[in-house]
PDB file of N, CA and C in Angstrom:
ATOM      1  N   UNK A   1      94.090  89.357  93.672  1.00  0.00           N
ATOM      2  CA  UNK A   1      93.826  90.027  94.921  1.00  0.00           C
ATOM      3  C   UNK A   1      94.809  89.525  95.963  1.00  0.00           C
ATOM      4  N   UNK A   2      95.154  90.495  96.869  1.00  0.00           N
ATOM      5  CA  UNK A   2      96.271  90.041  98.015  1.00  0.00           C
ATOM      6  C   UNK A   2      95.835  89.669  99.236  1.00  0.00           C
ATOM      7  N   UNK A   3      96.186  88.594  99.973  1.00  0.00           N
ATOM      8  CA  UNK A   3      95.386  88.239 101.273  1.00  0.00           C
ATOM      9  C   UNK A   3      96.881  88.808 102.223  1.00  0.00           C
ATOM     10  N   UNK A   4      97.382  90.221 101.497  1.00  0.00           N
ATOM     11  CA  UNK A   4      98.379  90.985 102.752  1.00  0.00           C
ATOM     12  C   UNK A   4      96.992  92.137 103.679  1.00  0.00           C
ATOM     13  N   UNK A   5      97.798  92.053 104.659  1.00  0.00           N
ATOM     14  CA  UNK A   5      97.191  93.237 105.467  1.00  0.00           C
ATOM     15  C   UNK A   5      97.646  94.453 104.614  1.00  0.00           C
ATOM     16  N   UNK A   6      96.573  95.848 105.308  1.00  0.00           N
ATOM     17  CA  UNK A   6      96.757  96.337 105.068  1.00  0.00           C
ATOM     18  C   UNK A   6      98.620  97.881 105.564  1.00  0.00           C
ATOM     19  N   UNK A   7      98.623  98.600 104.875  1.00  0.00           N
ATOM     20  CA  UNK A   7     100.049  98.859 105.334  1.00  0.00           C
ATOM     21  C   UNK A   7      99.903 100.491 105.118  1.00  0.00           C
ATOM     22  N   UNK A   8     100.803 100.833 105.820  1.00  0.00           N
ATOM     23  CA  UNK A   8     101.491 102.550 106.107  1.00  0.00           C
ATOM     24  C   UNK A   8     102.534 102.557 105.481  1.00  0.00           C
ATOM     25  N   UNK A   9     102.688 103.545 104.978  1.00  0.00           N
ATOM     26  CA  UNK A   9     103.974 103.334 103.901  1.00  0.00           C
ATOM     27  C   UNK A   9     104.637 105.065 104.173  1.00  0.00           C
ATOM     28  N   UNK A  10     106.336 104.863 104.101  1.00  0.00           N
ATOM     29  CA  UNK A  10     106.349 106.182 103.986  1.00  0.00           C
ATOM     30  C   UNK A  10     106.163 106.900 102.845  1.00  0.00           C
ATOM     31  N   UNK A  11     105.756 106.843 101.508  1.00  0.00           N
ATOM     32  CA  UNK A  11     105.337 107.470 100.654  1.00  0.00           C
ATOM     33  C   UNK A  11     105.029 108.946 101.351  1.00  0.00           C
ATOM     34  N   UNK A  12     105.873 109.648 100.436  1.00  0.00           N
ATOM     35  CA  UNK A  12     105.606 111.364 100.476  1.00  0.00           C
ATOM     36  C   UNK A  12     104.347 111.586 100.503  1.00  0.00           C
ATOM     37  N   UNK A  13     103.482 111.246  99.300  1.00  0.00           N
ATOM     38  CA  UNK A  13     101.849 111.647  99.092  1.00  0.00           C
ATOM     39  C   UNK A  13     101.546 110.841  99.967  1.00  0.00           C
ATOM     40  N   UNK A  14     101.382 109.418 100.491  1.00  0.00           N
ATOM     41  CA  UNK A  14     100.571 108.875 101.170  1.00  0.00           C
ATOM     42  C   UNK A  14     100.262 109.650 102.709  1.00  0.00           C
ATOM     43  N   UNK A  15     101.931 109.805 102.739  1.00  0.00           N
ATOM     44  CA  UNK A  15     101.353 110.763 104.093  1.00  0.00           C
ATOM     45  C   UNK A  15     100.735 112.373 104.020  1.00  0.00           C
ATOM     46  N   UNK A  16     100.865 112.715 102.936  1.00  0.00           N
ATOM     47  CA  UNK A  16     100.274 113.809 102.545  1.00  0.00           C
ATOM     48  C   UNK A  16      98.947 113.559 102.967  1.00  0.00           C
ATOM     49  N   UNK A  17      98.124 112.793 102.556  1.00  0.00           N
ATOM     50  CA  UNK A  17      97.153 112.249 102.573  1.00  0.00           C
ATOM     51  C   UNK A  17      96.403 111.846 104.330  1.00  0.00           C
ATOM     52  N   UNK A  18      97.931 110.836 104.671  1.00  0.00           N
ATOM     53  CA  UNK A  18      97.166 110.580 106.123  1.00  0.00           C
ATOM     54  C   UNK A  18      97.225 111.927 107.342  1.00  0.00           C
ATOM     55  N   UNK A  19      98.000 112.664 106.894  1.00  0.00           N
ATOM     56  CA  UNK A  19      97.799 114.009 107.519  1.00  0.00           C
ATOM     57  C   UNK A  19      96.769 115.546 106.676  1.00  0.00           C
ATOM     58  N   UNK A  20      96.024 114.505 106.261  1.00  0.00           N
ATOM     59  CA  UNK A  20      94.785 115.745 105.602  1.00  0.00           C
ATOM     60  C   UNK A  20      95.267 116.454 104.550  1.00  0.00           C
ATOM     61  N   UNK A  21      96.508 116.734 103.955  1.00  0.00           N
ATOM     62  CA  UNK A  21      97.066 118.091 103.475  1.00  0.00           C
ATOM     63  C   UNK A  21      96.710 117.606 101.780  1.00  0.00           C
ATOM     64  N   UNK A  22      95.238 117.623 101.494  1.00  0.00           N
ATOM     65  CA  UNK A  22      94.852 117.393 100.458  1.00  0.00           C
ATOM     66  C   UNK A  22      95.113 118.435  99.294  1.00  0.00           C
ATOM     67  N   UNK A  23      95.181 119.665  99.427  1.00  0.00           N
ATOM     68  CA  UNK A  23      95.445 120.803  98.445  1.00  0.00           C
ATOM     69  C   UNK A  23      96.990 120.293  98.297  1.00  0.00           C
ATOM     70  N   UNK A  24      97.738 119.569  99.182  1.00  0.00           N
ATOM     71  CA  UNK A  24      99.283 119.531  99.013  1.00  0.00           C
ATOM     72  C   UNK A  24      99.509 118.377  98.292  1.00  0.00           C
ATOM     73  N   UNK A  25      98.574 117.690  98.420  1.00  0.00           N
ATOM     74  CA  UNK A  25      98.699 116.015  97.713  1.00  0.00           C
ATOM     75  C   UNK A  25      98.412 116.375  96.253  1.00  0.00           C
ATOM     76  N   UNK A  26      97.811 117.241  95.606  1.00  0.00           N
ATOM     77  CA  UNK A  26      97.401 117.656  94.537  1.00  0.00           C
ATOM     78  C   UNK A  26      97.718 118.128  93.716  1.00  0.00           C
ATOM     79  N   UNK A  27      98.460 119.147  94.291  1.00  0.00           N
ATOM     80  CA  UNK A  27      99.563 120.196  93.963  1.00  0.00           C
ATOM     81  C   UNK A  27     100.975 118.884  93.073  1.00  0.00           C
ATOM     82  N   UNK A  28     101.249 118.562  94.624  1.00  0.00           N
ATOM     83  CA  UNK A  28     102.088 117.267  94.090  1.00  0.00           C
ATOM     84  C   UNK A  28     101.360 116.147  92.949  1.00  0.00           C
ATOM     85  N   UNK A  29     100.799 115.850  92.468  1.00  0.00           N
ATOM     86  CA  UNK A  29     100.290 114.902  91.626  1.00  0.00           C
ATOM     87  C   UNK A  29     100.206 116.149  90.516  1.00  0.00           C
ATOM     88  N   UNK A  30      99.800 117.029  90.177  1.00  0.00           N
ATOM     89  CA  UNK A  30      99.623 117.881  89.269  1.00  0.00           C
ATOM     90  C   UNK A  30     101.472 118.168  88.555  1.00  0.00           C
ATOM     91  N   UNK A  31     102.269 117.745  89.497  1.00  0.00           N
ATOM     92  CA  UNK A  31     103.670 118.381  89.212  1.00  0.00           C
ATOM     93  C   UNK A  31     104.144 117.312  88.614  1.00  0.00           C
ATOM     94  N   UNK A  32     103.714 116.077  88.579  1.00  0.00           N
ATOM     95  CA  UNK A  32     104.226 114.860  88.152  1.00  0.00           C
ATOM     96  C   UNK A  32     104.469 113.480  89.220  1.00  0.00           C
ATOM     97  N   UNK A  33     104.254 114.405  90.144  1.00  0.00           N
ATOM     98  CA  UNK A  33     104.584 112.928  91.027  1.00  0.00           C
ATOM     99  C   UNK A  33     103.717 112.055  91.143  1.00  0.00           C
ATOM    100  N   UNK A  34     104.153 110.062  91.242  1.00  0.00           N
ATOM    101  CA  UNK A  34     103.091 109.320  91.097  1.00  0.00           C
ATOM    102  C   UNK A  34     103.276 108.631  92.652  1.00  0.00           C
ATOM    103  N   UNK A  35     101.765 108.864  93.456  1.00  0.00           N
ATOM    104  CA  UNK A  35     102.194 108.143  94.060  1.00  0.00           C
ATOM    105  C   UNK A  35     102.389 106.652  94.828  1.00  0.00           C
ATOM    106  N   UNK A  36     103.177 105.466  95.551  1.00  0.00           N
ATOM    107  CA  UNK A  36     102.478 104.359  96.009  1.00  0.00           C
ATOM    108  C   UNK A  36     101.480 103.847  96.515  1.00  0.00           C
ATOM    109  N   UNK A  37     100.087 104.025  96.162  1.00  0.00           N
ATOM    110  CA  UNK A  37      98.952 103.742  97.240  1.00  0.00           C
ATOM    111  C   UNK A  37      98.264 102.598  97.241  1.00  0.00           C
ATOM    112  N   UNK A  38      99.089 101.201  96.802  1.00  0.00           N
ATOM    113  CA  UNK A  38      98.316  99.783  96.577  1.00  0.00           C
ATOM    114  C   UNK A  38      98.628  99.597  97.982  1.00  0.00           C
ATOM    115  N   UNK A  39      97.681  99.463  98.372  1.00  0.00           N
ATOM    116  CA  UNK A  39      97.460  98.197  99.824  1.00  0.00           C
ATOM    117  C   UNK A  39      97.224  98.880 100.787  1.00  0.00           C
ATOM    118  N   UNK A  40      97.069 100.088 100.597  1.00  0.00           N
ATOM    119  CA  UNK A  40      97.584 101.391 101.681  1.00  0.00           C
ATOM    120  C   UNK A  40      96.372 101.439 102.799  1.00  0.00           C
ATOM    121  N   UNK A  41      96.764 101.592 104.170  1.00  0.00           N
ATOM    122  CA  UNK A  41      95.774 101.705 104.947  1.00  0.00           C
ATOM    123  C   UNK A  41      95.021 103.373 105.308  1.00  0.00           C
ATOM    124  N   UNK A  42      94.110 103.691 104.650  1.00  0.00           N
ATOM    125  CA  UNK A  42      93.319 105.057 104.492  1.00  0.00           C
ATOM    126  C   UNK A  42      92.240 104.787 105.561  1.00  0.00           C
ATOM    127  N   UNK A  43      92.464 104.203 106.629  1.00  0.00           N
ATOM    128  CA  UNK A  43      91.634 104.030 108.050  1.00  0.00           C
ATOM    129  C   UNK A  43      91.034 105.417 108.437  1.00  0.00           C
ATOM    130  N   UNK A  44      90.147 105.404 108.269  1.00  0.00           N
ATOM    131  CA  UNK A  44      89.086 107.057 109.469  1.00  0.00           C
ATOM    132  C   UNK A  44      89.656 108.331 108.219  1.00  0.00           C
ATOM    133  N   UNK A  45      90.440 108.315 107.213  1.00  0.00           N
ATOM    134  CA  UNK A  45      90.650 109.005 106.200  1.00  0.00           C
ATOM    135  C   UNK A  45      90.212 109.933 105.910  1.00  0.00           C
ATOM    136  N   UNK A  46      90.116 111.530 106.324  1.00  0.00           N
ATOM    137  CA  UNK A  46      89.382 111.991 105.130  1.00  0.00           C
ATOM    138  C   UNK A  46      89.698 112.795 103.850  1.00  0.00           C
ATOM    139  N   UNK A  47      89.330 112.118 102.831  1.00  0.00           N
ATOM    140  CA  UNK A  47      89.928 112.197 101.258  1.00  0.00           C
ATOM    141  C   UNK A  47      89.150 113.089 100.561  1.00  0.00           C
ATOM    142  N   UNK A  48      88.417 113.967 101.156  1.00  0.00           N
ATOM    143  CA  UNK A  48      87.728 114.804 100.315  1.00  0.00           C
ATOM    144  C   UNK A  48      88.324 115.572  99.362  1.00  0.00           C
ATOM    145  N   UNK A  49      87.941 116.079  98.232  1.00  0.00           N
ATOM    146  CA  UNK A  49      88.737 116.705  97.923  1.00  0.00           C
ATOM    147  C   UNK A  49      90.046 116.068  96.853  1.00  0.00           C
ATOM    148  N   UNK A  50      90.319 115.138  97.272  1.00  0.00           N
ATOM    149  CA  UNK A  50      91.124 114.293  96.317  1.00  0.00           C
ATOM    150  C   UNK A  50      91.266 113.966  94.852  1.00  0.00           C
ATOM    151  N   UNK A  51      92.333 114.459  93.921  1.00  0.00           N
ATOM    152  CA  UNK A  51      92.122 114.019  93.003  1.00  0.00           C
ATOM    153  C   UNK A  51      92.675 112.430  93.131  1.00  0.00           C
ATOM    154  N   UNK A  52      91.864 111.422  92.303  1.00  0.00           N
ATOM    155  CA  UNK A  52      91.920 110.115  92.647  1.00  0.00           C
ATOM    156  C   UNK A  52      91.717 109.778  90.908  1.00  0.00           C
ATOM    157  N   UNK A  53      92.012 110.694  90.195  1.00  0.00           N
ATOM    158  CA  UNK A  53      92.204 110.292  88.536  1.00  0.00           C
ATOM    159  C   UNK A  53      93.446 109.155  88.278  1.00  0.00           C
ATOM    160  N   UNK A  54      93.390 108.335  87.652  1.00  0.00           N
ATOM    161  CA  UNK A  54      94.602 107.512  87.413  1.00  0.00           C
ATOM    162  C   UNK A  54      95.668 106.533  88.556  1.00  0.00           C
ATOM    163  N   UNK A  55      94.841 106.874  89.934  1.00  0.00           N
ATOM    164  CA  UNK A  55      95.451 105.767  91.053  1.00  0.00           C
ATOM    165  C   UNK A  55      95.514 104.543  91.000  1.00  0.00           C
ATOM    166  N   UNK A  56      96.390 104.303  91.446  1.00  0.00           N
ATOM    167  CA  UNK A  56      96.357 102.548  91.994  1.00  0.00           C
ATOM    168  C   UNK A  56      96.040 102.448  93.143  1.00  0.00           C
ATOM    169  N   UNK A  57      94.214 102.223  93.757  1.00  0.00           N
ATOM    170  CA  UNK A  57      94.769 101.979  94.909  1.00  0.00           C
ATOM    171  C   UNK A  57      94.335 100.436  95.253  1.00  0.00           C
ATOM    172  N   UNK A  58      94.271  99.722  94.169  1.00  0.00           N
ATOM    173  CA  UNK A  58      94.293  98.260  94.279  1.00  0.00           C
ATOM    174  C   UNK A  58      94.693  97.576  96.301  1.00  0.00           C
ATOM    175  N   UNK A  59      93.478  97.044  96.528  1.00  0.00           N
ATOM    176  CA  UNK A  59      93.858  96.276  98.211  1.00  0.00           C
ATOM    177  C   UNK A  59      94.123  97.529  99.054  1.00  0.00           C
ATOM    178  N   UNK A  60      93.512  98.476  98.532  1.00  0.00           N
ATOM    179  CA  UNK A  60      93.354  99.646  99.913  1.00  0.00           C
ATOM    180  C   UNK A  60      92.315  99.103 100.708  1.00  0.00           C
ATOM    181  N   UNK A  61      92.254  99.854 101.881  1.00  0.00           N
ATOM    182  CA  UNK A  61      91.234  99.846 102.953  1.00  0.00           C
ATOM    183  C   UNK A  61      91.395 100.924 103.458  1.00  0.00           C
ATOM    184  N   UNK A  62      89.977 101.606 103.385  1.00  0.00           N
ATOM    185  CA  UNK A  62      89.354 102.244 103.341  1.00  0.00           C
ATOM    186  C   UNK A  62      88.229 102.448 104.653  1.00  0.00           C
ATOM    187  N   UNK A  63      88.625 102.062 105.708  1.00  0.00           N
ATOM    188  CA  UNK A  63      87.249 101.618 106.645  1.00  0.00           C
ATOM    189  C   UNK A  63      87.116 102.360 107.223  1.00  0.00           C
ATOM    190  N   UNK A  64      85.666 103.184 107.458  1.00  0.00           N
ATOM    191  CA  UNK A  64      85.452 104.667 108.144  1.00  0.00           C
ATOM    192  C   UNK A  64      86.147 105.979 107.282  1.00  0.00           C
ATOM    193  N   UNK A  65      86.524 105.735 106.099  1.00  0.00           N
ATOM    194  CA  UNK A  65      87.142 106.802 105.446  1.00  0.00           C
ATOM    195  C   UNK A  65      86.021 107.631 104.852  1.00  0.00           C
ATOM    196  N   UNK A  66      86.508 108.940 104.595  1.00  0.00           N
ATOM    197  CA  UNK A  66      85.548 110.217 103.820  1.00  0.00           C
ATOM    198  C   UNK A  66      85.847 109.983 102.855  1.00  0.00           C
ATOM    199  N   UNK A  67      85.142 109.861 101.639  1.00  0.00           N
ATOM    200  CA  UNK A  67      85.458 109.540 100.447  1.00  0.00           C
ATOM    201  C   UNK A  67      84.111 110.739  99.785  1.00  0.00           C
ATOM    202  N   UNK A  68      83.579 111.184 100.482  1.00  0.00           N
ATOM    203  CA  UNK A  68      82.319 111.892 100.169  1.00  0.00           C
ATOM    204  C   UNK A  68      82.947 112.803  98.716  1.00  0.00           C
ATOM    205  N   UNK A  69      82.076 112.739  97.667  1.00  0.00           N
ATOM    206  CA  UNK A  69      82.606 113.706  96.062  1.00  0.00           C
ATOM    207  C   UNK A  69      83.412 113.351  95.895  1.00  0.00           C
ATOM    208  N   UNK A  70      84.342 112.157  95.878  1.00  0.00           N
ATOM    209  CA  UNK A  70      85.059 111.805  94.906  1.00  0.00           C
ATOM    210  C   UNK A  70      84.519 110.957  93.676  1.00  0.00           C
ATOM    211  N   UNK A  71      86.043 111.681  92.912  1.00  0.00           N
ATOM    212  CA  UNK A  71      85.352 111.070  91.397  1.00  0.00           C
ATOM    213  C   UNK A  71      86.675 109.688  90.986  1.00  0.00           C
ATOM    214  N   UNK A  72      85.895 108.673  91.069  1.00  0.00           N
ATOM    215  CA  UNK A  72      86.988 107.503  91.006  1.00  0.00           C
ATOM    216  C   UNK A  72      86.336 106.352  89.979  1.00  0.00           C
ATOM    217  N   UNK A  73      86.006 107.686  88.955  1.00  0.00           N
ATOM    218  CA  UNK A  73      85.439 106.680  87.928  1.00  0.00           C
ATOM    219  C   UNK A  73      87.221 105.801  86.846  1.00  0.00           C
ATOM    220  N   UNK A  74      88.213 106.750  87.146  1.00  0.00           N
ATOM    221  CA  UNK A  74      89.518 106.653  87.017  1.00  0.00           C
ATOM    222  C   UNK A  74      90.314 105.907  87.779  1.00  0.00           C
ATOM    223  N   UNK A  75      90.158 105.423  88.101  1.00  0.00           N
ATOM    224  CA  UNK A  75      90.836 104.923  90.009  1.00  0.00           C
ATOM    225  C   UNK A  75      90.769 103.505  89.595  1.00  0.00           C
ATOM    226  N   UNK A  76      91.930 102.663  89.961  1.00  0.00           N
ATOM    227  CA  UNK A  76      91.695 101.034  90.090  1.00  0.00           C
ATOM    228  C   UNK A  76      91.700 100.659  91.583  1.00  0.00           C
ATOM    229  N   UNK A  77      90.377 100.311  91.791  1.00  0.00           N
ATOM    230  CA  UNK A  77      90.013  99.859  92.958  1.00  0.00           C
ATOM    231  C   UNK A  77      89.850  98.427  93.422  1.00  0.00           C
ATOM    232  N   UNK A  78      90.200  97.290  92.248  1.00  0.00           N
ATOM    233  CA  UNK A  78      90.858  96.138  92.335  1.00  0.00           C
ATOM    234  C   UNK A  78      90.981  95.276  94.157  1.00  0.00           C
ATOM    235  N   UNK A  79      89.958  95.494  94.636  1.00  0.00           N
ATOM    236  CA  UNK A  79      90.172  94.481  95.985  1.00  0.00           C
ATOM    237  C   UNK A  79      90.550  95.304  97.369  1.00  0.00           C
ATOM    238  N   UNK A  80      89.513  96.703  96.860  1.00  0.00           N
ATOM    239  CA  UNK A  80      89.551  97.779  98.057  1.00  0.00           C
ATOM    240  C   UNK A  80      88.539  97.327  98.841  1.00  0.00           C
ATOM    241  N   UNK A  81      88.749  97.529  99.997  1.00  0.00           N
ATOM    242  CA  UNK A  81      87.512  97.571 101.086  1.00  0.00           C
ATOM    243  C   UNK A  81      86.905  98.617 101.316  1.00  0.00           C
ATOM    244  N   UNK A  82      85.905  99.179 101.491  1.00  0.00           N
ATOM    245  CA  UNK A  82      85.223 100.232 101.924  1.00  0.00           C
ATOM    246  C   UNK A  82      84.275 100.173 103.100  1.00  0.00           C
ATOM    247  N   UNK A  83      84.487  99.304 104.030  1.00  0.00           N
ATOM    248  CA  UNK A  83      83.823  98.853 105.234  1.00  0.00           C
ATOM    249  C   UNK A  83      83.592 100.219 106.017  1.00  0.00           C
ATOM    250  N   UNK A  84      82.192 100.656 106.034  1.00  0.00           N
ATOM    251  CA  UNK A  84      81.734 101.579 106.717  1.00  0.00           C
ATOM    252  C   UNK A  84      82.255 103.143 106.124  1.00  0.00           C
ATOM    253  N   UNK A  85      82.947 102.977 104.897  1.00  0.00           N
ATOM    254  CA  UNK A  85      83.208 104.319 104.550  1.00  0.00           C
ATOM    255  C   UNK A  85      81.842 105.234 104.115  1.00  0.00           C
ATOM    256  N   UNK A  86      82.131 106.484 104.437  1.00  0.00           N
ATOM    257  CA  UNK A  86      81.256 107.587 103.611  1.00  0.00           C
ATOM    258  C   UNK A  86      81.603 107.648 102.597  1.00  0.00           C
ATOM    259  N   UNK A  87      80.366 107.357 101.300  1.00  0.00           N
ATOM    260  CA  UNK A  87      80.561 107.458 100.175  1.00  0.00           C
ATOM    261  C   UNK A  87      79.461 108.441  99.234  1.00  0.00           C
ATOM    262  N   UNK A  88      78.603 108.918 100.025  1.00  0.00           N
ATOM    263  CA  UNK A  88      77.719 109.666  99.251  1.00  0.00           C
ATOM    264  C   UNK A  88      78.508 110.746  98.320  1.00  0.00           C
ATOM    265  N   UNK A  89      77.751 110.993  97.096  1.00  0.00           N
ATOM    266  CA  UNK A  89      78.244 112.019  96.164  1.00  0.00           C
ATOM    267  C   UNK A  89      79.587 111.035  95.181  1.00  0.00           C
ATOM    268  N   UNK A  90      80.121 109.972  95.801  1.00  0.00           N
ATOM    269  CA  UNK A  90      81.068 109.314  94.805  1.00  0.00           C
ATOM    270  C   UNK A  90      80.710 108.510  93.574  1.00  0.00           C
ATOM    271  N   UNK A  91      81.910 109.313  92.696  1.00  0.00           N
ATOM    272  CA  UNK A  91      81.301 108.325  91.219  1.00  0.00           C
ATOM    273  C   UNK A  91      82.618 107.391  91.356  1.00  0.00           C
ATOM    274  N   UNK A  92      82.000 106.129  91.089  1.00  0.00           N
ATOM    275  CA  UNK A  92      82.932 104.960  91.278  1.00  0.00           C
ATOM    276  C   UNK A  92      83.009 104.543  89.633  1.00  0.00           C
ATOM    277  N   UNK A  93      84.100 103.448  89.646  1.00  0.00           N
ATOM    278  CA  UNK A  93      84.174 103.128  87.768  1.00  0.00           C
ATOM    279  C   UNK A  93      82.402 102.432  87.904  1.00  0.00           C
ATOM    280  N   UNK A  94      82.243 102.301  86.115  1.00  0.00           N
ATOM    281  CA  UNK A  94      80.720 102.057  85.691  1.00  0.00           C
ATOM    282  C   UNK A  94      81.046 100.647  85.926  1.00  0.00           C
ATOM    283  N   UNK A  95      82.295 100.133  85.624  1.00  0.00           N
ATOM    284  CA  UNK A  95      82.083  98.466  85.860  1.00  0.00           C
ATOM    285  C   UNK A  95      82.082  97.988  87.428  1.00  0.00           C
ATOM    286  N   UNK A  96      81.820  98.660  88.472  1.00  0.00           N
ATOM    287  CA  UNK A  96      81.078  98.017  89.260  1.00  0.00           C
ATOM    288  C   UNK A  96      80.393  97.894  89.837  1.00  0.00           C
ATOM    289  N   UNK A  97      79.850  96.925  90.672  1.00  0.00           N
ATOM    290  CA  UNK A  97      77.901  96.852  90.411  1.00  0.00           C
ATOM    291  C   UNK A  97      77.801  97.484  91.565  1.00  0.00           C
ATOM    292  N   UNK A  98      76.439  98.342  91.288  1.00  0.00           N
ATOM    293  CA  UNK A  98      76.042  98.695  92.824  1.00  0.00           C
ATOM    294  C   UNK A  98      75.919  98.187  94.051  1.00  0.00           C
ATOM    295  N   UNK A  99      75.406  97.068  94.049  1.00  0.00           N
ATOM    296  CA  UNK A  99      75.441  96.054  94.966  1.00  0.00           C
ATOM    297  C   UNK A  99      76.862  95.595  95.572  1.00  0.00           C
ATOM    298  N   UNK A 100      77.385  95.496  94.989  1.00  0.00           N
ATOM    299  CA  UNK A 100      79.180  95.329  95.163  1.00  0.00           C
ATOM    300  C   UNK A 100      79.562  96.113  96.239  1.00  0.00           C
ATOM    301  N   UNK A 101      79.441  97.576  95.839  1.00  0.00           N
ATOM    302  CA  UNK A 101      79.744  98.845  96.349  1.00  0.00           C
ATOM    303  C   UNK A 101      78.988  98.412  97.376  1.00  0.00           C
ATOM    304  N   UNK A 102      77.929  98.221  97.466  1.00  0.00           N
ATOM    305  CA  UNK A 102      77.024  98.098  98.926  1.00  0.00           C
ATOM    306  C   UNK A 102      77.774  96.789  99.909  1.00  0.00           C
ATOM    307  N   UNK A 103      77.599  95.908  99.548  1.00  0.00           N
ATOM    308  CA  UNK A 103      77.986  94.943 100.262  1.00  0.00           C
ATOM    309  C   UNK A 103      79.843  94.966 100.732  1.00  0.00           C
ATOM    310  N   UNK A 104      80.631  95.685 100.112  1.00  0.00           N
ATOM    311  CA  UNK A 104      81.782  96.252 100.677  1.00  0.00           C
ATOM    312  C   UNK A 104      81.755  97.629 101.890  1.00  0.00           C
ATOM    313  N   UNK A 105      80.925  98.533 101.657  1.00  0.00           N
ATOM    314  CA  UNK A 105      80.523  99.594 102.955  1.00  0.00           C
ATOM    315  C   UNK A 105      79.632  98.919 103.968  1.00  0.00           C
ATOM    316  N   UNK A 106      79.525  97.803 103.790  1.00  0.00           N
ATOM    317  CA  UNK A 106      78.181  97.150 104.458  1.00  0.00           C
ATOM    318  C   UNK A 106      79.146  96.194 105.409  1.00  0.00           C
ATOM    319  N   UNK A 107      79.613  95.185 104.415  1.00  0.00           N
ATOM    320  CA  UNK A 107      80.331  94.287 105.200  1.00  0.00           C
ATOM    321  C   UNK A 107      81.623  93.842 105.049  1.00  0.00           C
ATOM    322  N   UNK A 108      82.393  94.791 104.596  1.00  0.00           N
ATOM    323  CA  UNK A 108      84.150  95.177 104.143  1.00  0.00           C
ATOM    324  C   UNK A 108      84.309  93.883 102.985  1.00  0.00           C
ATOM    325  N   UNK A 109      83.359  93.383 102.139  1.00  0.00           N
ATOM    326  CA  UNK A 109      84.058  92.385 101.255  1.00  0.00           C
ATOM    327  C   UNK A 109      85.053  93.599 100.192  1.00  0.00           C
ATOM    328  N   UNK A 110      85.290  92.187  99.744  1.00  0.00           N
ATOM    329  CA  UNK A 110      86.578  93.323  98.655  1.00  0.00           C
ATOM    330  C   UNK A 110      85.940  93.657  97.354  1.00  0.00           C
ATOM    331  N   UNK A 111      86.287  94.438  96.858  1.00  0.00           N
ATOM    332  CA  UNK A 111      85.161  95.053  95.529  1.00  0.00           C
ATOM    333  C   UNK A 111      86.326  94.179  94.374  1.00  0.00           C
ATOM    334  N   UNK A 112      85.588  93.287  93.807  1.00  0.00           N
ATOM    335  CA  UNK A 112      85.890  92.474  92.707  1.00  0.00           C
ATOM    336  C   UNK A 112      84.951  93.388  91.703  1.00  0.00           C
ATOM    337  N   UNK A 113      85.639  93.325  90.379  1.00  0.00           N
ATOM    338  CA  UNK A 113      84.835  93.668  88.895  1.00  0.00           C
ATOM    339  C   UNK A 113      85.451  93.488  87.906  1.00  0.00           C
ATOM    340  N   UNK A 114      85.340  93.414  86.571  1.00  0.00           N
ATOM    341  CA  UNK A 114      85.569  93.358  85.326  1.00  0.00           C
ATOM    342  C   UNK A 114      86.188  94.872  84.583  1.00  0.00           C
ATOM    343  N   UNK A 115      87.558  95.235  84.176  1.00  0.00           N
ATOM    344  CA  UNK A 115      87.398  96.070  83.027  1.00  0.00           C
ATOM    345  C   UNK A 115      86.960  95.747  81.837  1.00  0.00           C
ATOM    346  N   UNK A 116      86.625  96.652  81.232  1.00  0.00           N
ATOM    347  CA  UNK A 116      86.443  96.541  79.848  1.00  0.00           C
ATOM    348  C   UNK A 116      87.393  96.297  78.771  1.00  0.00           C
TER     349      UNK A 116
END
């Protein structure tokens, strides 16, 4: 886990992303493009809509972000924060504990877990 802040990056998709244009972020990931999103700051975010299959977003933060229906049972979430995000309707990976998930939207710890 990284004790860096979090960061803005010019990544094509990332800003796809921090400017809403989620059908465009998609489009792009469907065409092949991969994009940088470890550490990335997704502040007030909203990611609805997102495919989030196969990301890295290892040491994101996430705080106040829409995350509402995403499916990030695919997603390495490796030391994300989710401090105060909306998460209803999200499937997160099975390896981590509910409580985890809670106590990171609760009180921004970092979501530690185990793969398989």
């Amino acid at each position: 886990m990284s004790d860096a802040k979090p960061i803005i990056t010019d990544d094509p998709l990332y800003c796809l992303l921090r400017e809403g244009k989620i059908e465009e972020f998609n489009n792009q990931r469907d065409s092949g493009v991969t994009p940088n999103l470890r550490q990335c700051d997704f502040r007030g975010t909203d990611l609805r809509g997102m495919n989030a299959s196969g990301l890295d977003l290892r040491d994101a933060y996430f705080r106040g972000a829409d995350l509402r229906g995403l499916d990030l049972r695919e997603t390495n979430l490796h030391g994300a924060s989710l401090a105060q995000a909306h998460i209803s309707g999200v499937y997160f990976p099975d390896e981590i504990n509910p409580q985890e998930i809670m106590m990171s939207v609760q009180y921004g710890t970092r979501l530690r877990y185990q793969t398989a």
